[in-house]
Structure formats: C-alpha cells, structure tokens
Protein backbone atom coordinates (compact mmCIF):
# COMPACT_ATOMS: atom_id res chain seq x y z
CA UNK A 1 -207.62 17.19 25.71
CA UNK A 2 -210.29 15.70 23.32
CA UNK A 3 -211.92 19.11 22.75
CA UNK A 4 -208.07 20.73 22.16
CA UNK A 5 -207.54 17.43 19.01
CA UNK A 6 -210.88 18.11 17.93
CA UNK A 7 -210.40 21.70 17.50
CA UNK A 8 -207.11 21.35 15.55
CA UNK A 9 -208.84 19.04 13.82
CA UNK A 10 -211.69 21.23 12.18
CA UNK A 11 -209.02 23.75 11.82
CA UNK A 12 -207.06 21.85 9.40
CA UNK A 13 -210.35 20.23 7.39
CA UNK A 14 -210.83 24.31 7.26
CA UNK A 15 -207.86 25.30 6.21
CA UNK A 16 -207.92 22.20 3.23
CA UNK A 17 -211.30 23.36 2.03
CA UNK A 18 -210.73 26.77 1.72
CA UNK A 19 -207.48 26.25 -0.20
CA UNK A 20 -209.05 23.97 -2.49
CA UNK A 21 -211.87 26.92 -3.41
CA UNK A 22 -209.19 29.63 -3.90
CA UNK A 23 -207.48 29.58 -7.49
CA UNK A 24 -205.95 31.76 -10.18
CA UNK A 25 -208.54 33.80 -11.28
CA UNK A 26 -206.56 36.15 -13.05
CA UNK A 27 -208.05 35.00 -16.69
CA UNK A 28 -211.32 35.82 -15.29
CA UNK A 29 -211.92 38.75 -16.89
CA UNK A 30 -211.07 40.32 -20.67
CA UNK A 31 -208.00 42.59 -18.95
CA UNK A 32 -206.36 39.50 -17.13
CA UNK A 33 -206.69 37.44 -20.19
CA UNK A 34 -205.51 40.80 -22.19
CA UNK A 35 -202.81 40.66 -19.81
CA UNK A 36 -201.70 36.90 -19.89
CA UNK A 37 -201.35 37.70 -23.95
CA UNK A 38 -199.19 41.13 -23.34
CA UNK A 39 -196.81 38.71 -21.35
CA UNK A 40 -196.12 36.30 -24.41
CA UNK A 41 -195.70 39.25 -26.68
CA UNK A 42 -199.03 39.58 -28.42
CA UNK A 43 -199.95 43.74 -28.63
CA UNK A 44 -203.05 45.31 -30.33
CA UNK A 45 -205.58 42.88 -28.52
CA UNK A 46 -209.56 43.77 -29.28
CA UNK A 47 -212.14 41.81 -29.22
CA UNK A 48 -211.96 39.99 -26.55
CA UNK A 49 -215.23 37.82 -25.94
CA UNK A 50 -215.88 35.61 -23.18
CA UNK A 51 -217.24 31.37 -24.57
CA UNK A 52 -219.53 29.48 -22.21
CA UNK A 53 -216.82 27.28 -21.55
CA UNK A 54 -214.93 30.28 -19.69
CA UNK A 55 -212.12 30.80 -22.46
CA UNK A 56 -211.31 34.13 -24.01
CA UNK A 57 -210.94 34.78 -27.80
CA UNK A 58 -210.32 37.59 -29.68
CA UNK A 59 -207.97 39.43 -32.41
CA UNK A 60 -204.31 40.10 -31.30
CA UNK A 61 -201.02 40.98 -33.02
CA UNK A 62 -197.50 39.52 -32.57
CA UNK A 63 -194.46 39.98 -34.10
CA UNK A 64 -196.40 41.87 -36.97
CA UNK A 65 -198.60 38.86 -37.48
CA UNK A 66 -202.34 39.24 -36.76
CA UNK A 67 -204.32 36.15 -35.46
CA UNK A 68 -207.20 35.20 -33.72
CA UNK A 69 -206.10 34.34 -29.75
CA UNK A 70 -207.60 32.31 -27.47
CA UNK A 71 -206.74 32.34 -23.20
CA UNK A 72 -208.42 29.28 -21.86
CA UNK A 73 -209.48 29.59 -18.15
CA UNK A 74 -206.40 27.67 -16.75
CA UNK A 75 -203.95 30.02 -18.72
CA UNK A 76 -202.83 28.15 -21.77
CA UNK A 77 -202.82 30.10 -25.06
CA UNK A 78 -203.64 29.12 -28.87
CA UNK A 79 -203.21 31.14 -31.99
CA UNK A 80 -204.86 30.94 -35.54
C-alpha cells in the first residue's frame, strides 16, 4: 500500500514539473512571430531580428501604414 501512495505520488510531482517546463513557444522563431503579426493584420513583414531579451522586431505594414513591430516572447505586440 505504501509503495502504491508513493508511486502516485512521484507521478503527480512528474506530471507538475513537466507542465511547468512546457510553454508557448510559438514566438520562438522569426515565422511564429511573423505569424502572431499576420493574425492582427500587419502584412509585408521583413526584417525580423531576434534582441537578447528574446523579443522580435522588425518592419511591417498595416492598414497601409508602415511601422517598426515588435513580438515580445510572451506574445504581446507594440508598434512605432
């Protein structure tokens, strides 16, 4: 019985970490942070160049307007 509770519990300290290690990594490279910008309208996006800090900036267009984009890592979006 003690072996059975002690194996459910490493299961679920298991389970916990590896969900904590596992997250959106879809701005991880230039096309998913191409891609989270395509989804708020913005078309024509070059120059896409990854910052130390793990954001993504580069040139984009929207509505006619071209402006300087960033994609921080956690998905939020800025224009200048």
């Amino acid at each position: 019985m003690i072996r059975l509770v002690l194996g459910l519990g490493l299961l679920a300290v298991a389970g916990s970490a590896s969900a904590q290690t596992t997250r959106n990594q879809s701005n991880a490279t230039a096309a998913g942070a191409a891609q989270r910008l395509q989804s708020l309208g913005y078309k024509d996006i070059h120059d896409m160049r990854r910052g130390p800090d793990g954001q993504w900036t580069g040139k984009a267009t929207r509505n006619g307007v071209p402006a300087t984009v960033t994609v921080q890592p956690q998905g939020t979006t800025t224009s200048r």
